[in-house]
Every structure is written in structure tokens, then in C-alpha cells.
C-alpha atoms as a PDB file:
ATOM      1  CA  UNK A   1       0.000   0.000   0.000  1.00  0.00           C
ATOM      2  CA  UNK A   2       2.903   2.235   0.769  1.00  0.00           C
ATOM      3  CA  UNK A   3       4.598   1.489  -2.506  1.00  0.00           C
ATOM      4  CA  UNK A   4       1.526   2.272  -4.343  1.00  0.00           C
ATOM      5  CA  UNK A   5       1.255   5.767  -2.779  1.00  0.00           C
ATOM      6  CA  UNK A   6       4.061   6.569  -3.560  1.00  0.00           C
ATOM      7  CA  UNK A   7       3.396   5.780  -6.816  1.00  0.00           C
ATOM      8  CA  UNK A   8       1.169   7.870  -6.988  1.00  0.00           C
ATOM      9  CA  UNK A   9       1.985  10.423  -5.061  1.00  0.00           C
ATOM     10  CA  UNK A  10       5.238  10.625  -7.951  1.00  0.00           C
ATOM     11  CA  UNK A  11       2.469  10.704 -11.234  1.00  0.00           C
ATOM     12  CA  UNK A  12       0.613  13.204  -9.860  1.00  0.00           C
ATOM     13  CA  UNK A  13       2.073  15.859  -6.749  1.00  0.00           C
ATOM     14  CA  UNK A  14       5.907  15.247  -7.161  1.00  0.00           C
ATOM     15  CA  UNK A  15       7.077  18.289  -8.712  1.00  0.00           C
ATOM     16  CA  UNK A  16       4.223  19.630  -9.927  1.00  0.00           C
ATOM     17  CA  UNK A  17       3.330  17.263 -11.836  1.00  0.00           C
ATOM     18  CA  UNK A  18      -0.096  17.672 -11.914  1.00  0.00           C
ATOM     19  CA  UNK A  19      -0.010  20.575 -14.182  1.00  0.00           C
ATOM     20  CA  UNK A  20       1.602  18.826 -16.801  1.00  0.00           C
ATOM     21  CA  UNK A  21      -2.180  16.766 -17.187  1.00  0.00           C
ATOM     22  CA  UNK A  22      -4.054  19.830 -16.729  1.00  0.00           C
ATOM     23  CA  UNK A  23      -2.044  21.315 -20.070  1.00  0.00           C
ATOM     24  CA  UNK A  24      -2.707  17.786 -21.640  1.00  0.00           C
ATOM     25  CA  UNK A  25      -6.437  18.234 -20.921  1.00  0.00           C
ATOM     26  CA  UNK A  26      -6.509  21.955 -22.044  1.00  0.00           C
ATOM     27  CA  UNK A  27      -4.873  20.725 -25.174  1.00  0.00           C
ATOM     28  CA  UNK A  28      -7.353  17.842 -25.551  1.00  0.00           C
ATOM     29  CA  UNK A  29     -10.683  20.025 -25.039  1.00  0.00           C
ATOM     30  CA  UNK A  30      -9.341  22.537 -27.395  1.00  0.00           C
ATOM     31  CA  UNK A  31      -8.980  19.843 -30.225  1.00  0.00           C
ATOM     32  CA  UNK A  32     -12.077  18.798 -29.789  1.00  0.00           C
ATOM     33  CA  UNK A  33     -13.648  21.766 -29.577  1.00  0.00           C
ATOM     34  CA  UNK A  34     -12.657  23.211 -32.519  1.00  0.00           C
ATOM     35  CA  UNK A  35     -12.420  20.082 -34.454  1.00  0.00           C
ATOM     36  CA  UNK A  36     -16.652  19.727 -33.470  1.00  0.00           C
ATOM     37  CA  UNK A  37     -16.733  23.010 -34.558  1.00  0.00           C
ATOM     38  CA  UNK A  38     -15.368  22.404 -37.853  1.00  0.00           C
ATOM     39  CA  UNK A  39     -17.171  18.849 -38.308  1.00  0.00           C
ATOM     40  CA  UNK A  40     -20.234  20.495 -37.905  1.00  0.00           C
ATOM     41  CA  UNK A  41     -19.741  23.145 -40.598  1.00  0.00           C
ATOM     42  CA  UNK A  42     -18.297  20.623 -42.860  1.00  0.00           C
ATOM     43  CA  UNK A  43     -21.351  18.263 -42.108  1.00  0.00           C
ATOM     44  CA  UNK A  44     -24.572  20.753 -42.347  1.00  0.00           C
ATOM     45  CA  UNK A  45     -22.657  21.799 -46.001  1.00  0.00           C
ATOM     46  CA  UNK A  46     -22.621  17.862 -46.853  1.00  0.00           C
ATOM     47  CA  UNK A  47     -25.672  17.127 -45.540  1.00  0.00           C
ATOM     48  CA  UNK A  48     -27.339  20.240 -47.485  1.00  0.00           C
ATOM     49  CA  UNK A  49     -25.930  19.635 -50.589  1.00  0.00           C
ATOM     50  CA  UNK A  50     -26.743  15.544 -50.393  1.00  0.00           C
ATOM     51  CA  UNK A  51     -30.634  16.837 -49.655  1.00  0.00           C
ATOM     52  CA  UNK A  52     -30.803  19.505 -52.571  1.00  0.00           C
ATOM     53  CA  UNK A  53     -29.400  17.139 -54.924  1.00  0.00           C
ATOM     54  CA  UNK A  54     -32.356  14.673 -54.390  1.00  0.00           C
ATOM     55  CA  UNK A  55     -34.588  17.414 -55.787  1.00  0.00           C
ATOM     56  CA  UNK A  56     -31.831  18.742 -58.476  1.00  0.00           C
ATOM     57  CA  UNK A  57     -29.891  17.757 -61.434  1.00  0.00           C
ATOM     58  CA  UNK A  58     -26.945  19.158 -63.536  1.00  0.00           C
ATOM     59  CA  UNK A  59     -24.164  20.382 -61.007  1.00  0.00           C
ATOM     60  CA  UNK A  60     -26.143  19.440 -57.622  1.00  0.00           C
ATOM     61  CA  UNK A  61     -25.682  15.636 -58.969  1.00  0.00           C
ATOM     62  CA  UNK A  62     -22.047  16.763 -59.177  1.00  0.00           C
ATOM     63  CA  UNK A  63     -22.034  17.987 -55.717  1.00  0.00           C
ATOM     64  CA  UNK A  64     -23.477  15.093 -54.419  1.00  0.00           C
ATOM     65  CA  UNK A  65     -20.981  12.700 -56.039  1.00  0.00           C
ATOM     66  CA  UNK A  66     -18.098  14.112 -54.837  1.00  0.00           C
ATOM     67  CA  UNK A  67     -20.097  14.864 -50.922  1.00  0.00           C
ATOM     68  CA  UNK A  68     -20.649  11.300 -51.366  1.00  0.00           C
ATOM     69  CA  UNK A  69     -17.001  10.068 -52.368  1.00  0.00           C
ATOM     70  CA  UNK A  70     -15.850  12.202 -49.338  1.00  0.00           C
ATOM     71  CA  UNK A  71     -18.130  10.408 -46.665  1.00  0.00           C
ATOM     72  CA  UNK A  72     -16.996   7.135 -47.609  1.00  0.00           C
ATOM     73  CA  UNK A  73     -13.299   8.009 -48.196  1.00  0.00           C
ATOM     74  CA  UNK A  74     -13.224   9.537 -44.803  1.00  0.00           C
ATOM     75  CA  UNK A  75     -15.279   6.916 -42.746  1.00  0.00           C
ATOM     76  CA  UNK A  76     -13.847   4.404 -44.776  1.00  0.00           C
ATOM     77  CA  UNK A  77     -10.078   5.210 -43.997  1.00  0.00           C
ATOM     78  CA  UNK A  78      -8.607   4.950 -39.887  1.00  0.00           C
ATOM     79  CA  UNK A  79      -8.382   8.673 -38.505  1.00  0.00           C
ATOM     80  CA  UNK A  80      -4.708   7.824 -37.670  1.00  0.00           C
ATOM     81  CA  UNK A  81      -3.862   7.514 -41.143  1.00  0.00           C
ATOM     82  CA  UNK A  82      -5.771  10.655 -42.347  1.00  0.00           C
ATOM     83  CA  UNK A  83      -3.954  13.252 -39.615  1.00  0.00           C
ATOM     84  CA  UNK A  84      -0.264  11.697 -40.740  1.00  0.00           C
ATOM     85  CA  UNK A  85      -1.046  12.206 -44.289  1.00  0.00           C
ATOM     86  CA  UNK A  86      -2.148  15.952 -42.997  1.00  0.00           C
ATOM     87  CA  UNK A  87       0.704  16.415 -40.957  1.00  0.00           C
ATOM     88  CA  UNK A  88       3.466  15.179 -43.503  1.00  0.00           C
ATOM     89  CA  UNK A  89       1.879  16.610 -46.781  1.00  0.00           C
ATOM     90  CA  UNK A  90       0.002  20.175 -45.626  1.00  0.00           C
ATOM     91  CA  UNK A  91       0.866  21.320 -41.768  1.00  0.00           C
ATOM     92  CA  UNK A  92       4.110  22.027 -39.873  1.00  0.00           C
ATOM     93  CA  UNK A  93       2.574  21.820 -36.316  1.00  0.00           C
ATOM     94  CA  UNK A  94       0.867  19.058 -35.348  1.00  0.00           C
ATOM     95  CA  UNK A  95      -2.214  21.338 -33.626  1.00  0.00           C
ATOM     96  CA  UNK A  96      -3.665  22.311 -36.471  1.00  0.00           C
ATOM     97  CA  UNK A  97      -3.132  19.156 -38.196  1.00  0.00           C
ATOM     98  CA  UNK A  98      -5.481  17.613 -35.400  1.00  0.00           C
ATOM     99  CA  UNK A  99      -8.040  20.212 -34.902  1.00  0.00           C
ATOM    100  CA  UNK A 100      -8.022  20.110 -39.497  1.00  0.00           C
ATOM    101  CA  UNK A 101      -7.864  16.149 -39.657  1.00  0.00           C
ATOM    102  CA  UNK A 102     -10.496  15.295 -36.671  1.00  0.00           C
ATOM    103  CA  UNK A 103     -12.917  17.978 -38.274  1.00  0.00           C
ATOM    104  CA  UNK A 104     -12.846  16.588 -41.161  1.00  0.00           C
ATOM    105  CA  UNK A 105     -13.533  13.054 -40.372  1.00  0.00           C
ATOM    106  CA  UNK A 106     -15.787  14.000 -37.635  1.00  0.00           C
ATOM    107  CA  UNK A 107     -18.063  16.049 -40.544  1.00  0.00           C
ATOM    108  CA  UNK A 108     -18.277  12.825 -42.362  1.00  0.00           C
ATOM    109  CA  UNK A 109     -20.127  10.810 -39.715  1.00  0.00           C
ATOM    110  CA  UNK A 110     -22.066  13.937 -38.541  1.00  0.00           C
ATOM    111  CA  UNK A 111     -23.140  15.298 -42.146  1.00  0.00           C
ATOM    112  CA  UNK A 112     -25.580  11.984 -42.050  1.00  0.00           C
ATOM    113  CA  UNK A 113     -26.860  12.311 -38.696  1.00  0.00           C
ATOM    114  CA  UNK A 114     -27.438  15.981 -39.775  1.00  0.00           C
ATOM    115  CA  UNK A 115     -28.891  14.367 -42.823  1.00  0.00           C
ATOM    116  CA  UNK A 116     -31.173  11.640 -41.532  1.00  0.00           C
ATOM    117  CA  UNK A 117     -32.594  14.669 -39.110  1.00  0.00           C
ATOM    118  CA  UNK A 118     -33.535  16.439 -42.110  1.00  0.00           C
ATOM    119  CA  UNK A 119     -35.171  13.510 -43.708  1.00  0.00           C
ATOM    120  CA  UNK A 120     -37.219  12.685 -40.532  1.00  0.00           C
ATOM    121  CA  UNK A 121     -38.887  15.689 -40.754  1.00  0.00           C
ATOM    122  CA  UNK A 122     -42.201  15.780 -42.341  1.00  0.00           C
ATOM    123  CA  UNK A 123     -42.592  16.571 -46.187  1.00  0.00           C
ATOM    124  CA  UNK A 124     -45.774  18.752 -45.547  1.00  0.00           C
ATOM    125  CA  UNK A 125     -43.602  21.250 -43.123  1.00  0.00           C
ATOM    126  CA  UNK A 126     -41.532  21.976 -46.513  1.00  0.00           C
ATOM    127  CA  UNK A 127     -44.985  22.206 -48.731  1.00  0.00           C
ATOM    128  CA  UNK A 128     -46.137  24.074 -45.646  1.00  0.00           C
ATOM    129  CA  UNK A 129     -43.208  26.999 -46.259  1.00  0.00           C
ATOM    130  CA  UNK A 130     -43.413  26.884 -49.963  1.00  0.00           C
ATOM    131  CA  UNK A 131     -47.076  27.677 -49.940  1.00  0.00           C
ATOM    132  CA  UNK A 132     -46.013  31.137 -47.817  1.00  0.00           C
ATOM    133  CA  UNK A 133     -43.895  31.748 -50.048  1.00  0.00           C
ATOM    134  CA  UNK A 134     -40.871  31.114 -48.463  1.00  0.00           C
ATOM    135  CA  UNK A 135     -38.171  30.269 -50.644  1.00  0.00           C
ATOM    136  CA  UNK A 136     -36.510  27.093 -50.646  1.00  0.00           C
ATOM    137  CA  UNK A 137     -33.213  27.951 -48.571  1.00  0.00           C
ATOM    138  CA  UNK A 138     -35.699  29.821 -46.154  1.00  0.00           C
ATOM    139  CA  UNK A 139     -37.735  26.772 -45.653  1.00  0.00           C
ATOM    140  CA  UNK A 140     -34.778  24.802 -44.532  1.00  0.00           C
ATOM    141  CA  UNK A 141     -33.945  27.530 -42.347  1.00  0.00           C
ATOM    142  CA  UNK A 142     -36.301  28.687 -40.581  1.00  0.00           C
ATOM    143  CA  UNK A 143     -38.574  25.716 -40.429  1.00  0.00           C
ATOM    144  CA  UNK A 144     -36.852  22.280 -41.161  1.00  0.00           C
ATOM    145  CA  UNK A 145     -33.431  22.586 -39.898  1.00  0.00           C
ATOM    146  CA  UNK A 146     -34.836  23.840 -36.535  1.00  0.00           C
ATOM    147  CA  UNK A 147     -37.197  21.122 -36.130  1.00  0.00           C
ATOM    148  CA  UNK A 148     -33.951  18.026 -37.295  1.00  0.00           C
ATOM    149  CA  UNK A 149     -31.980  20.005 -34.667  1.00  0.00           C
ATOM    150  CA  UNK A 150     -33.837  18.279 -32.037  1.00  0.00           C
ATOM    151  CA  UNK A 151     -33.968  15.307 -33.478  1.00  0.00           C
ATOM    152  CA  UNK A 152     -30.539  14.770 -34.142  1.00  0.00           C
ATOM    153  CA  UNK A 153     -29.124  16.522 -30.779  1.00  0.00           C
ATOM    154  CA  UNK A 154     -28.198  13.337 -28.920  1.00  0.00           C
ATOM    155  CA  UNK A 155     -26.625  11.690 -32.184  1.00  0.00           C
ATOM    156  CA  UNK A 156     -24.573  14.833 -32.426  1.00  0.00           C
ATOM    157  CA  UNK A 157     -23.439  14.785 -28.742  1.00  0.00           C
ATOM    158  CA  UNK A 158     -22.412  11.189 -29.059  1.00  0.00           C
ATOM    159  CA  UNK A 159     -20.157  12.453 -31.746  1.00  0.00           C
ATOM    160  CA  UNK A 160     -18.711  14.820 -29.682  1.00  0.00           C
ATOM    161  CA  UNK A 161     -18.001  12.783 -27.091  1.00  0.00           C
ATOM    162  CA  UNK A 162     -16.332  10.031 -29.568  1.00  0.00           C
ATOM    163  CA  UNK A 163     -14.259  12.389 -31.342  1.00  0.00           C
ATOM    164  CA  UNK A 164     -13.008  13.694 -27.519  1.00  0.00           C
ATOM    165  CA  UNK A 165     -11.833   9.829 -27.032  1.00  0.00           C
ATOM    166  CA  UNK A 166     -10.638   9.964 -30.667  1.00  0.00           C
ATOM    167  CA  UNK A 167      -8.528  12.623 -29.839  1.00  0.00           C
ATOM    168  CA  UNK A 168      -5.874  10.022 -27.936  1.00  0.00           C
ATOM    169  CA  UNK A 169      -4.323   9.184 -30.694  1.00  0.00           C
ATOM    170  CA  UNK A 170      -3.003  13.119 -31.494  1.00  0.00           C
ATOM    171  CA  UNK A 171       0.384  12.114 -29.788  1.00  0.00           C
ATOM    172  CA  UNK A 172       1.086  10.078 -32.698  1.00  0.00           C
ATOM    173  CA  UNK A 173       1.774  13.720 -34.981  1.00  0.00           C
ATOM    174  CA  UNK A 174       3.697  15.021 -31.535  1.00  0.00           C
ATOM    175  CA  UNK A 175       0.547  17.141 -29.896  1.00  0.00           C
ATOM    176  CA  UNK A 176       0.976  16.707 -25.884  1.00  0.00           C
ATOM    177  CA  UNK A 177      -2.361  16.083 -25.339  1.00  0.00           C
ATOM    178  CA  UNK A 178      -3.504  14.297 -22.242  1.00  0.00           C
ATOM    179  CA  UNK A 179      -2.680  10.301 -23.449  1.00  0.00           C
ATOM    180  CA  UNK A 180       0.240  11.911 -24.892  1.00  0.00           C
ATOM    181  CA  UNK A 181       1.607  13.968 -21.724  1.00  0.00           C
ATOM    182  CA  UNK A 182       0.935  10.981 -19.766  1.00  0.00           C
ATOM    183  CA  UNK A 183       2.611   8.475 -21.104  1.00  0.00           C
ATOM    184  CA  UNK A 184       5.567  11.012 -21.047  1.00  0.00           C
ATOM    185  CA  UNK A 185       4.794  10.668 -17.281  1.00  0.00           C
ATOM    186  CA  UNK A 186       4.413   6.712 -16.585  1.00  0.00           C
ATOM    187  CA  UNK A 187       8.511   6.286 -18.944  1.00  0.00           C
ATOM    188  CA  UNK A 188      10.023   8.906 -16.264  1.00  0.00           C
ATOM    189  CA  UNK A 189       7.841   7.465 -12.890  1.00  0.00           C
ATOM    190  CA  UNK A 190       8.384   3.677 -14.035  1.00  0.00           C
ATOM    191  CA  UNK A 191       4.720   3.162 -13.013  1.00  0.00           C
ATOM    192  CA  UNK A 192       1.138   2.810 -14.228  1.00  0.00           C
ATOM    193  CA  UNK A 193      -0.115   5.458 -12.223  1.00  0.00           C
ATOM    194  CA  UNK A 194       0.035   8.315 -15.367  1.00  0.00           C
ATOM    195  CA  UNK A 195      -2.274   5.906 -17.222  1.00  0.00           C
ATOM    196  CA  UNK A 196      -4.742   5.871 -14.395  1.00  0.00           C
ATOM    197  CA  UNK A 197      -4.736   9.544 -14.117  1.00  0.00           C
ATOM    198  CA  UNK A 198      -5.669  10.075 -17.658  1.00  0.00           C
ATOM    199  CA  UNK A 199      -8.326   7.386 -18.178  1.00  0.00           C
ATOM    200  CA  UNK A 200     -10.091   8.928 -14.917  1.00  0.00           C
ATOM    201  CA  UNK A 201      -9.897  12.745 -16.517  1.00  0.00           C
ATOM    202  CA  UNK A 202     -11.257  11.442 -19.941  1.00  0.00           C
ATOM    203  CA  UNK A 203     -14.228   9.489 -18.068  1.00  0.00           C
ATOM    204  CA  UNK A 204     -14.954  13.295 -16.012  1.00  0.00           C
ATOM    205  CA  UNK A 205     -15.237  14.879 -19.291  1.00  0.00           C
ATOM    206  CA  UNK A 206     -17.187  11.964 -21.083  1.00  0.00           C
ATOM    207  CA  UNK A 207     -19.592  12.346 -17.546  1.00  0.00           C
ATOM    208  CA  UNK A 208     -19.921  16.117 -17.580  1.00  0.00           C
ATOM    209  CA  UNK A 209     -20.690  16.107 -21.845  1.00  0.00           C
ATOM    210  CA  UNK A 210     -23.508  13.427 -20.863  1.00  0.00           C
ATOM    211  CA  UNK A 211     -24.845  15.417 -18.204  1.00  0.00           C
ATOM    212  CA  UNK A 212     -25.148  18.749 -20.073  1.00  0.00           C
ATOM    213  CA  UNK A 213     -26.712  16.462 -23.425  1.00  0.00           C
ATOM    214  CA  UNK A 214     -29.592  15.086 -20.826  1.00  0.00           C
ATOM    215  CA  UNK A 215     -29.911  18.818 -19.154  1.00  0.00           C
ATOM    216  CA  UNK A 216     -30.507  19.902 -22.752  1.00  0.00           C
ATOM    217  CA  UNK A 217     -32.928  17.215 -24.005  1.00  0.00           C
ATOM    218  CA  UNK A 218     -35.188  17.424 -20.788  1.00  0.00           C
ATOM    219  CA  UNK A 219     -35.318  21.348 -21.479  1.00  0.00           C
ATOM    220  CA  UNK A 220     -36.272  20.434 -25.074  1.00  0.00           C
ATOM    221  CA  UNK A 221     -38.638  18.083 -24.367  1.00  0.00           C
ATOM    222  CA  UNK A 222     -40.213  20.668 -21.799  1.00  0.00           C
ATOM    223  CA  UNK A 223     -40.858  22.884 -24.676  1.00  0.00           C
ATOM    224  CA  UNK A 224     -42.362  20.528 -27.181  1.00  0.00           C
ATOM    225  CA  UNK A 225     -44.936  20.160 -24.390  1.00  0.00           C
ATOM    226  CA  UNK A 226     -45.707  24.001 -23.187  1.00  0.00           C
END
């Protein structure tokens, strides 16, 4: 028991070692965040154009090809693969090859949950804005879009909290995020402890994402009923 105090007490306090996983973490949530942030602009475009193209011909066919070839290139292929082509071919620094390379193949997967939302919505809402007079792009504005965004909320937080996990493998392009900065730790302690440390921050932020997707779908589901 002594020995494993120790242990620990030389992952975490010796040194000040525990700030060395709170810049991992930092590191980690800013990935993520930005990389959601991207995957989400990347998938609403995809989704958008896959939609429109149903209706369309000529150059929306086009579009729809190549959205198409993209979603099953990218969720076809292993993300470690995808951010060491970016990092060797278009980035110096391994953060923006990370926050570039997880949006992207995060935007794959969330383009058709974005996508399926929009198809669960009822035809006659669309007929419902055309017959205003609402244009087509206002339609899925105003009306559709709104409506598949509560649909497709917890598929989209799932995502989120996947690509977070995802984001372990950024140490492979030389980003000290938190699996990264860690094992740093448990080569210099000669322990397990490091590992520990990490796998109990990653299940705190997977807990407090979960918690803030149920706060959100309870308050959604209060307003569907008043």
C-alpha cells in the first residue's frame, strides 16, 4: 500500500506534476472543440448539398458525387492515417493538423446524422413553407433545420463525445495532449499510475458532456410540451 502511494503520489504531486495533465487536458478540449466546430460546418454543407441534390440535377448531382465520395473516403479510412497524411503533406505543427484532420472526419459521420434529421422531418412542413412563399433555402432555415436540430441533438453529442476519445491518438503527430503527456509521465515514474490519471480525466469529461446532453434534451422536451 505504501509502494503504491508513492506511486502515486510521484504521477501526480511530485514536482508539480499535476499541471503537466491539466495542459494535456486543455490541449485535448481545445482539439475537440474546434475540431466539433469544424465537423459540424463541414457536415450541415454535406448534408445540405446531399438533400438539394435529391430534388436537383446538372451540377447538384455533381455535388453530391463528390459529398458522397468524401463520406466514404473519410469513414472508410482509420483517422490515424488521415492526420499523418495531414501532418506530412500540408501542416508544420501538429495542432492544427489535429483540430483540421479530426474535423474533417468528424463532418463525415455527422453530415448523415445531420442528414437523416432532415429527412425525418415531415414533407408537408416543406410544402407548408413553400405555400407562404418562403423560398426554398428559407424553408430549410427557418422551419426544417430547426425542427432536425432536435432530433438529431443526442446523435450529435455522441459524436462529440467520440471524437473527444478519438482525440488520444493526437500524440502520434507530436501534440501533448492528455494520453500523450501521460505516457511522457508513466517512462520517467516507471509506473502505471500516469495511465490511471488520464483514463479517470477522460471518463470526467465523457460524464460532464452526458450530463449537459440530458440537461438539454429534458429542457427540449419541456418545450415541445408548453
Amino acid at each position: 500500500m505504501e509502494k503504491a502511494w508513492n506511486d502515486l503520489y510521484m504521477a501526480l504531486l511530485y514536482n508539480g506534476r499535476w499541471k503537466i495533465y491539466l495542459e494535456g487536458t486543455g490541449i485535448t478540449i481545445a482539439i475537440s472543440a474546434l475540431a466539433c466546430i469544424l465537423g459540424i460546418a463541414i457536415g450541415v454543407v454535406v448534408a445540405l448539398v446531399k438533400v438539394t441534390a435529391e430534388k436537383k440535377t446538372g451540377l447538384w448531382k455533381v455535388a453530391s458525387l463528390l459529398c458522397e465520395m468524401y463520406t466514404t473516403i473519410i469513414r472508410g479510412t482509420p483517422v490515424i492515417v488521415q492526420l499523418l497524411i495531414l501532418y506530412t503533406l500540408f501542416f508544420t505543427g501538429g495542432f492544427p493538423a489535429c483540430v483540421v484532420g479530426f474535423g474533417i472526419n468528424s463532418g463525415a459521420y455527422v453530415s448523415e446524422i445531420i442528414r437523416s434529421g432532415i429527412s425525418s422531418i415531415d414533407p408537408g412542413q416543406t410544402e407548408a413553407g413553400r405555400s407562404l412563399g418562403l423560398s426554398q433555402a428559407k424553408t430549410m432555415r427557418l422551419i426544417v433545420l430547426p425542427q432536425a436540430v432536435k432530433n438529431i441533438l443526442p446523435a450529435l453529442f455522441n459524436e462529440f463525445i467520440a471524437l473527444v476519445k478519438e482525440t488520444a491518438v493526437a500524440g502520434y503527430i507530436a501534440v501533448r495532449d492528455l494520453t500523450k503527456v501521460s505516457d511522457s509521465l508513466r517512462l520517467r515514474t516507471y509506473n502505471s499510475w500516469p495511465l490511471f490519471i488520464a483514463a479517470a480525466i477522460y471518463l470526467i469529461l465523457v460524464v460532464v458532456m452526458t450530463r449537459i446532453q440530458k440537461q438539454m434534451e429534458r429542457r427540449l422536451a419541456r418545450s415541445d410540451r408548453s
